[in-house]
PDB file of N, CA and C in Angstrom:
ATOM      1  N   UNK A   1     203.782  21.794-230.248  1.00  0.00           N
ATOM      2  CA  UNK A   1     202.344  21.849-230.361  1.00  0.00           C
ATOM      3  C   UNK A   1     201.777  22.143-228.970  1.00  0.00           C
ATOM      4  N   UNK A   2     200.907  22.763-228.586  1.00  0.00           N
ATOM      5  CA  UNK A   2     200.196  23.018-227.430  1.00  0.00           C
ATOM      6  C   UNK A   2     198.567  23.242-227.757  1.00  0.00           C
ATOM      7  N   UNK A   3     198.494  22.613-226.298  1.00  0.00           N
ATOM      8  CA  UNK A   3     196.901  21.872-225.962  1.00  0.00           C
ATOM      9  C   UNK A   3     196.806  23.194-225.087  1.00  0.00           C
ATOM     10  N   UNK A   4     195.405  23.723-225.013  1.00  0.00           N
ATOM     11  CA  UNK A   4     194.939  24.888-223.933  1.00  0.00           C
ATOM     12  C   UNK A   4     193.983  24.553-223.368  1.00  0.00           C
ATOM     13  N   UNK A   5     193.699  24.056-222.009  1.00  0.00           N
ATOM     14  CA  UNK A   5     191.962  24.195-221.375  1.00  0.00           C
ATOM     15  C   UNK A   5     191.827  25.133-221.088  1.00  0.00           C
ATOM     16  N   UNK A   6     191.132  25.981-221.312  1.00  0.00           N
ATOM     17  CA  UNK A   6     190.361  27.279-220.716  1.00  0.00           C
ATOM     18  C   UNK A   6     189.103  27.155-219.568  1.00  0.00           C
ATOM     19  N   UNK A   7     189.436  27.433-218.661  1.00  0.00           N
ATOM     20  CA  UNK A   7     188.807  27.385-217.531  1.00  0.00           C
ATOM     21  C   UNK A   7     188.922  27.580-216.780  1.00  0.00           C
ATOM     22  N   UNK A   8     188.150  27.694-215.256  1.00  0.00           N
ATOM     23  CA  UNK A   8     188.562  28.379-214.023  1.00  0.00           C
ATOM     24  C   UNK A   8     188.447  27.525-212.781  1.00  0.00           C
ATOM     25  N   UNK A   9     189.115  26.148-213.525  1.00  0.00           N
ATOM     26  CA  UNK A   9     189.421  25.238-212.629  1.00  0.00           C
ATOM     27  C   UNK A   9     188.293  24.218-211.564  1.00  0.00           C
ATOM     28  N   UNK A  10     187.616  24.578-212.507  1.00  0.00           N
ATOM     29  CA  UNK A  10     186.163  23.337-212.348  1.00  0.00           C
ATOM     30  C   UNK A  10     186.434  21.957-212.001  1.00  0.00           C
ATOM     31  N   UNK A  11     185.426  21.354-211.804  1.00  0.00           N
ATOM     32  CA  UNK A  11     186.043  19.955-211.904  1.00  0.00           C
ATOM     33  C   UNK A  11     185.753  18.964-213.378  1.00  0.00           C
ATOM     34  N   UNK A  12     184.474  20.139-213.754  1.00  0.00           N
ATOM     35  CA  UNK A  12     185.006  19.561-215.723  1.00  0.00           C
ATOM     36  C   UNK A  12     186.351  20.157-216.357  1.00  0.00           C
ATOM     37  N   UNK A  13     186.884  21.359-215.783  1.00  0.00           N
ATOM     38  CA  UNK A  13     187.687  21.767-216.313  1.00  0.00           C
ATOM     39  C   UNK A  13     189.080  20.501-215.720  1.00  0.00           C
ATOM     40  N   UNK A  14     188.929  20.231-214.913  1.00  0.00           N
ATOM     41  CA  UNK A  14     190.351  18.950-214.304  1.00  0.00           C
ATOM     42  C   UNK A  14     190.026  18.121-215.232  1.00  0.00           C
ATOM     43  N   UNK A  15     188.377  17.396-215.512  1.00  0.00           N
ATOM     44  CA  UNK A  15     188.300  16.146-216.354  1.00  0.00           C
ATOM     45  C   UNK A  15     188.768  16.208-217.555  1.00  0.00           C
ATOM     46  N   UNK A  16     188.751  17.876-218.264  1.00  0.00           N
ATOM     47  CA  UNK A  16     189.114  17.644-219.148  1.00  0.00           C
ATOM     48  C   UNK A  16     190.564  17.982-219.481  1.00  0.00           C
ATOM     49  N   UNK A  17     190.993  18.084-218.876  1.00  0.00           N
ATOM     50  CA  UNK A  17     192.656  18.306-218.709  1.00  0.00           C
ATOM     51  C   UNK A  17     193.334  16.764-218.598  1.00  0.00           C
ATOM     52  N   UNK A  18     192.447  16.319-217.659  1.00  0.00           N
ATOM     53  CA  UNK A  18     192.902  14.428-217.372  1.00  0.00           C
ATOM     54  C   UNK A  18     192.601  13.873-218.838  1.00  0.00           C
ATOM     55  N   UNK A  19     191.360  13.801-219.266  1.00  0.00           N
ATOM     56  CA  UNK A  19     191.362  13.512-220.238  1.00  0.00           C
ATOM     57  C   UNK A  19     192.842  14.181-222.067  1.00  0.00           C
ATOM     58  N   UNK A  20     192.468  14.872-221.689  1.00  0.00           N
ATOM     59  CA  UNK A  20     194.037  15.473-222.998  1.00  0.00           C
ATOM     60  C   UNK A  20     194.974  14.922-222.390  1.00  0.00           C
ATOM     61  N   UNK A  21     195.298  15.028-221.391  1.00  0.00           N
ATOM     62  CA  UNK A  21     197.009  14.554-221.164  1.00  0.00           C
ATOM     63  C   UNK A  21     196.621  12.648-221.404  1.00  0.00           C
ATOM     64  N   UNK A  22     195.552  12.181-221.283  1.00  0.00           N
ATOM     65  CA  UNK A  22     195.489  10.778-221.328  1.00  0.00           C
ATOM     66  C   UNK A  22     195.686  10.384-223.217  1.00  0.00           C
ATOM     67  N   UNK A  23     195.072  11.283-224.014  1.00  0.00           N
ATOM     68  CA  UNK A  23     194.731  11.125-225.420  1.00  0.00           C
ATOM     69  C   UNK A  23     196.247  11.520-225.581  1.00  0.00           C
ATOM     70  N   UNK A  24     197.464  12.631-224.988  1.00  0.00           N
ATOM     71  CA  UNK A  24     198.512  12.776-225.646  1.00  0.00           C
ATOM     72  C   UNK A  24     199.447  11.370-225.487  1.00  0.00           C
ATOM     73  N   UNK A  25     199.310  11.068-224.180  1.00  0.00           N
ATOM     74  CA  UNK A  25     200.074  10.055-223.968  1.00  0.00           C
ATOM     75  C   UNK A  25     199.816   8.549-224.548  1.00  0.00           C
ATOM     76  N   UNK A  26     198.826   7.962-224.969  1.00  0.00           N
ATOM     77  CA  UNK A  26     198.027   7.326-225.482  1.00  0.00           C
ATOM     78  C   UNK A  26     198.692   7.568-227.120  1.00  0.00           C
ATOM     79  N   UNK A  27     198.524   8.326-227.502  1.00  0.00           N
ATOM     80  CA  UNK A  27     199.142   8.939-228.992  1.00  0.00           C
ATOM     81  C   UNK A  27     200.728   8.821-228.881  1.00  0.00           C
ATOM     82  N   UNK A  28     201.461   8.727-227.993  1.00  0.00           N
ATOM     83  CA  UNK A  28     202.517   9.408-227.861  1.00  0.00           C
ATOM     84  C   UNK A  28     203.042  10.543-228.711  1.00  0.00           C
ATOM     85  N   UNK A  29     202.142  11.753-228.772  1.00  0.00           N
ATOM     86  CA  UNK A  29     202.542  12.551-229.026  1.00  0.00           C
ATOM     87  C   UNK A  29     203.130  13.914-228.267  1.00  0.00           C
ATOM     88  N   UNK A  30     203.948  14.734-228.913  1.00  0.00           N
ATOM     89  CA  UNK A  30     204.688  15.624-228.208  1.00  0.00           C
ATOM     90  C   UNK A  30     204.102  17.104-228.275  1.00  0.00           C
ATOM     91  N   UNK A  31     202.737  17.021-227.064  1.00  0.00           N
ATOM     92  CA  UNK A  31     202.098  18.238-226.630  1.00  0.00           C
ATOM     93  C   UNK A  31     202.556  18.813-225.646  1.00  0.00           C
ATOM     94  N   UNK A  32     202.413  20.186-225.163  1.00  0.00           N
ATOM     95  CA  UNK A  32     202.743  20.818-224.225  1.00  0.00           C
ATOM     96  C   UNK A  32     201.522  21.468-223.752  1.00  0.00           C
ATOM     97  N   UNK A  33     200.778  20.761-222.795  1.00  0.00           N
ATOM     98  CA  UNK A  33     199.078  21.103-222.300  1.00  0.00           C
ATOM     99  C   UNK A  33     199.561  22.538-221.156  1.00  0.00           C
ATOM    100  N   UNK A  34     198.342  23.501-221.460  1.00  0.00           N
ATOM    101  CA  UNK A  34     198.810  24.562-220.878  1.00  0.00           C
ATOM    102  C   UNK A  34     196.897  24.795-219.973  1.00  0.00           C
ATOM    103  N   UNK A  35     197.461  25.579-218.675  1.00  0.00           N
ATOM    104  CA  UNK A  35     195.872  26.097-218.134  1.00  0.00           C
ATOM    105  C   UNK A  35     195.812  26.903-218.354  1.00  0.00           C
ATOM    106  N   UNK A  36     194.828  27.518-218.972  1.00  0.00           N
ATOM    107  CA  UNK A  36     194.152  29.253-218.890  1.00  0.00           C
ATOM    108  C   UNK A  36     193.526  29.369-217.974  1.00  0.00           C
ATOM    109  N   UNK A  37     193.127  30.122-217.270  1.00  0.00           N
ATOM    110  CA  UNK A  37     192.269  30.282-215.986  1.00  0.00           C
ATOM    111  C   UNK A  37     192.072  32.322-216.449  1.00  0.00           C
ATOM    112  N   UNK A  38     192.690  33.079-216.492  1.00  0.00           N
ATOM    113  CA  UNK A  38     191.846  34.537-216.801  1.00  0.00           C
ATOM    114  C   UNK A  38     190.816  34.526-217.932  1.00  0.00           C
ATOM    115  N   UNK A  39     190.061  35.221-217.285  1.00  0.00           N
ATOM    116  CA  UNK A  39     188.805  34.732-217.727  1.00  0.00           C
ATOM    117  C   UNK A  39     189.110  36.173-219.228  1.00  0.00           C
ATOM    118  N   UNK A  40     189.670  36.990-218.957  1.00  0.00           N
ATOM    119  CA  UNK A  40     190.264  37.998-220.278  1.00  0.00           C
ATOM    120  C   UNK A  40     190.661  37.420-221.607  1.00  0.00           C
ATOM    121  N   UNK A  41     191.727  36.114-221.004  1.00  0.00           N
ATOM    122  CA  UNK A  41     192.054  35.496-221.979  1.00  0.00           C
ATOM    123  C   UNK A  41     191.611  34.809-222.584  1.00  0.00           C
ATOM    124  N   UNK A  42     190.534  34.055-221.647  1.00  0.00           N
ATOM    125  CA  UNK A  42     189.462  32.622-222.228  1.00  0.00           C
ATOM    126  C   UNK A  42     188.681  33.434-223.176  1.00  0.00           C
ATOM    127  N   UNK A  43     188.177  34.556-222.862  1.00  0.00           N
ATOM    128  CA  UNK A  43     187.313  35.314-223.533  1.00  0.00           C
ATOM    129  C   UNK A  43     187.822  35.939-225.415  1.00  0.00           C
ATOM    130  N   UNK A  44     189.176  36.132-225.247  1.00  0.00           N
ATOM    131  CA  UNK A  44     189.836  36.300-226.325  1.00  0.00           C
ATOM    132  C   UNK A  44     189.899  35.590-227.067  1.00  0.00           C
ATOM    133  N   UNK A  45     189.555  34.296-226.554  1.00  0.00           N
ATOM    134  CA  UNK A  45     189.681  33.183-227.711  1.00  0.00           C
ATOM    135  C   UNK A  45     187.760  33.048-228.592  1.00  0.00           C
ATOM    136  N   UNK A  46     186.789  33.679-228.221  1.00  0.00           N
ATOM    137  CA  UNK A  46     185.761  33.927-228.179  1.00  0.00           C
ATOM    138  C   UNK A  46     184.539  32.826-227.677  1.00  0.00           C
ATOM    139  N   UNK A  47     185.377  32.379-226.287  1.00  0.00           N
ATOM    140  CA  UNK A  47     184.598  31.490-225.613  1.00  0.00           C
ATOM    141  C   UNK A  47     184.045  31.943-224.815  1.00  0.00           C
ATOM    142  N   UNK A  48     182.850  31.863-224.291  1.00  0.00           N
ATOM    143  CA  UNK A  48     181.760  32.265-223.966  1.00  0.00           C
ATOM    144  C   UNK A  48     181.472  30.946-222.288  1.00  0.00           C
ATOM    145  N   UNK A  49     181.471  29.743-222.731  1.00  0.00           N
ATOM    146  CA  UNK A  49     181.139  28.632-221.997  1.00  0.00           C
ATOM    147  C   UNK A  49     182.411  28.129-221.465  1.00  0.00           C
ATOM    148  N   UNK A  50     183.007  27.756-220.414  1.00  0.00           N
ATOM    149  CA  UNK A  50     183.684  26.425-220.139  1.00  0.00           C
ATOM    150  C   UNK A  50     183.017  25.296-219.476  1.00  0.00           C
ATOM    151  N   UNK A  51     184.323  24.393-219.631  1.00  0.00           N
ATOM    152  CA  UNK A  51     185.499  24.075-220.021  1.00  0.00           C
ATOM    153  C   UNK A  51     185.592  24.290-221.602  1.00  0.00           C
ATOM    154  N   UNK A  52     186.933  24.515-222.591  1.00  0.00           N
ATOM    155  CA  UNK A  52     187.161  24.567-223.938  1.00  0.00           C
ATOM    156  C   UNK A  52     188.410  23.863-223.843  1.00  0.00           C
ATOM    157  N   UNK A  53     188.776  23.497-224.922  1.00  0.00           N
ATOM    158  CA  UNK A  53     189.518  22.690-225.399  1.00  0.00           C
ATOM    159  C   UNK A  53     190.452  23.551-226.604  1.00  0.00           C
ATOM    160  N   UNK A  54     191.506  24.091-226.249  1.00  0.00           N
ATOM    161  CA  UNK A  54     192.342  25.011-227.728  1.00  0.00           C
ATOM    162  C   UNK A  54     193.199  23.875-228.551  1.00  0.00           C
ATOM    163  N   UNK A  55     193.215  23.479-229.646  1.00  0.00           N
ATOM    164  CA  UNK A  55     194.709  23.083-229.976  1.00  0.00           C
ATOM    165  C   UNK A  55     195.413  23.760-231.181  1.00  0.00           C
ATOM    166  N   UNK A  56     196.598  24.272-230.690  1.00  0.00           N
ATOM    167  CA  UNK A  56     197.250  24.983-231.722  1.00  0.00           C
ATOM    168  C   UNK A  56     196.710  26.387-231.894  1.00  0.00           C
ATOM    169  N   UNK A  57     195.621  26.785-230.872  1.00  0.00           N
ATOM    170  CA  UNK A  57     195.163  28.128-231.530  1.00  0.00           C
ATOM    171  C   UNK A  57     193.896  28.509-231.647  1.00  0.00           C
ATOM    172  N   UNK A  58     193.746  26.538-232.535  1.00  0.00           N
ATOM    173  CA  UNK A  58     191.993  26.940-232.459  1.00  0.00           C
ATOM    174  C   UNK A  58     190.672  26.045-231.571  1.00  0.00           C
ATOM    175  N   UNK A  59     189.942  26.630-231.173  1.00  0.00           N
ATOM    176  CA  UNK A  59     189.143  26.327-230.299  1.00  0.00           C
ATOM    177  C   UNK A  59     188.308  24.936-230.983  1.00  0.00           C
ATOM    178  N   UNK A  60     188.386  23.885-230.408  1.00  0.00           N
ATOM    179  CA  UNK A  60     187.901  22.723-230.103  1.00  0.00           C
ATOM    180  C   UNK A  60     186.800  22.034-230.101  1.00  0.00           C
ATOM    181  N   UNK A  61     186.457  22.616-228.477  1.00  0.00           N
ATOM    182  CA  UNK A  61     185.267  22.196-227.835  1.00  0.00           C
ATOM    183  C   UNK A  61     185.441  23.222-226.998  1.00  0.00           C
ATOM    184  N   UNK A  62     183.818  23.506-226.780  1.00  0.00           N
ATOM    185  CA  UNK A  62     183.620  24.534-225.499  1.00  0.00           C
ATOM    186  C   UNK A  62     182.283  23.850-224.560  1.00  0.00           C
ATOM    187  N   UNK A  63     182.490  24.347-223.923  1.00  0.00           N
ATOM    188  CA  UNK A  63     180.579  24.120-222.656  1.00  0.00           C
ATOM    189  C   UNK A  63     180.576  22.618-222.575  1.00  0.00           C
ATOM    190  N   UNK A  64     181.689  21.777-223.017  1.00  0.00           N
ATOM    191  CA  UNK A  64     181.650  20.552-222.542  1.00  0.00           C
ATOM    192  C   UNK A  64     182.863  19.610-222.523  1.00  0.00           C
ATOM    193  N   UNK A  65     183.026  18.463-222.200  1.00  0.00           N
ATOM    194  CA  UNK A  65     184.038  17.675-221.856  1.00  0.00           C
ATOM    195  C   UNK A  65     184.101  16.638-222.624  1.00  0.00           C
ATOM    196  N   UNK A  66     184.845  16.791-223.668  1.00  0.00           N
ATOM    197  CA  UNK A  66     184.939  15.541-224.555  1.00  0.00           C
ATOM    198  C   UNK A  66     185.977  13.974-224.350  1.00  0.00           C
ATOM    199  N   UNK A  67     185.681  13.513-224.716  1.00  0.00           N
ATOM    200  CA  UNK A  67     186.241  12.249-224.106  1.00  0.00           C
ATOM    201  C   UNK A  67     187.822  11.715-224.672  1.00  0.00           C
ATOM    202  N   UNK A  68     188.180  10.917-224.193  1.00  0.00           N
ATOM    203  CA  UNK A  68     189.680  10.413-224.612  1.00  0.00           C
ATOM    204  C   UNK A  68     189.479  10.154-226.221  1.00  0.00           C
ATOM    205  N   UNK A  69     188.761   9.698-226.750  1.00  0.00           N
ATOM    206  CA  UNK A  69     188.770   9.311-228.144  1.00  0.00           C
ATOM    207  C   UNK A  69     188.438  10.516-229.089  1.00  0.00           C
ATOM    208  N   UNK A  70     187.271  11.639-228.638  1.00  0.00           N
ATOM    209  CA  UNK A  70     187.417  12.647-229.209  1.00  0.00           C
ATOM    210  C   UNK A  70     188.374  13.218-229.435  1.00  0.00           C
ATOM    211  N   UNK A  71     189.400  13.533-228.125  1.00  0.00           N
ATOM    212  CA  UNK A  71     190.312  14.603-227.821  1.00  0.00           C
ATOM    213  C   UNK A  71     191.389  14.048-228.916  1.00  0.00           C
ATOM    214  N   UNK A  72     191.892  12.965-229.222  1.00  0.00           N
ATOM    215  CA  UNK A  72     192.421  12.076-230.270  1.00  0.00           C
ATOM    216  C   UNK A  72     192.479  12.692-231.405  1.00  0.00           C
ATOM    217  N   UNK A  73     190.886  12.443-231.625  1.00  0.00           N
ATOM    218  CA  UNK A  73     190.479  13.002-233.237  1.00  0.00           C
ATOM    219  C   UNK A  73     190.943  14.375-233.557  1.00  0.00           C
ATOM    220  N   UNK A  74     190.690  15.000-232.600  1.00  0.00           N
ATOM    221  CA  UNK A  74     191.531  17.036-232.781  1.00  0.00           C
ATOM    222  C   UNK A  74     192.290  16.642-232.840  1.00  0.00           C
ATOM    223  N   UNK A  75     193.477  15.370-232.339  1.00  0.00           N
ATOM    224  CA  UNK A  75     195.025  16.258-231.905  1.00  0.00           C
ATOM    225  C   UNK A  75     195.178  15.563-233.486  1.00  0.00           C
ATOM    226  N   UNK A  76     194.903  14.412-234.389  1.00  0.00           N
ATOM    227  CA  UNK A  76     195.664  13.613-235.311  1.00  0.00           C
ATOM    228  C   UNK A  76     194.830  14.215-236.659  1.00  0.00           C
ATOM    229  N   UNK A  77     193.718  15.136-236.611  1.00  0.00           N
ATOM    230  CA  UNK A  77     192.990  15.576-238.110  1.00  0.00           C
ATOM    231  C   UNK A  77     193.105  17.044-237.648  1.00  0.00           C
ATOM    232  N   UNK A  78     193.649  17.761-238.442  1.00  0.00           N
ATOM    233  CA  UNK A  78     193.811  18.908-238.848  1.00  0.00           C
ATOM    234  C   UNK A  78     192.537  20.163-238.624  1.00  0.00           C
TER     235      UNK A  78
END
């Protein structure tokens, strides 16, 4: 399974990276969190705003930083 932040290394984009790796580990689940940083690619996903949040593919959250308990709710409901 893989987690994507899309971003260009902001410091919402770190929070929200801290935050996912805190919700995977917390879960103990077996994610593989990845950075996007080209902005070609962020764009492909049809994000417009960062920080975003991908899991599995599909886009999340964008233009903001969701918290440890949100990030939860994506990784365990479909």
């Amino acid at each position: 399974m893989l987690i994507q932040i899309l971003g260009t290394g902001c410091p919402k984009c770190q929070k929200l990276e801290e935050n996912a790796r805190q919700a995977v580990q917390e879960l103990h689940l077996d994610f593989q969190i990845e950075k996007v940083k080209d902005l070609q690619k962020i764009m492909a996903f049809g994000v417009m705003v960062t920080p975003a949040l991908v899991v599995d593919g599909v886009v999340k959250a964008a233009g903001k930083v969701p918290g440890v308990e949100d990030i939860k709710q994506f990784l365990v409901k479909p």
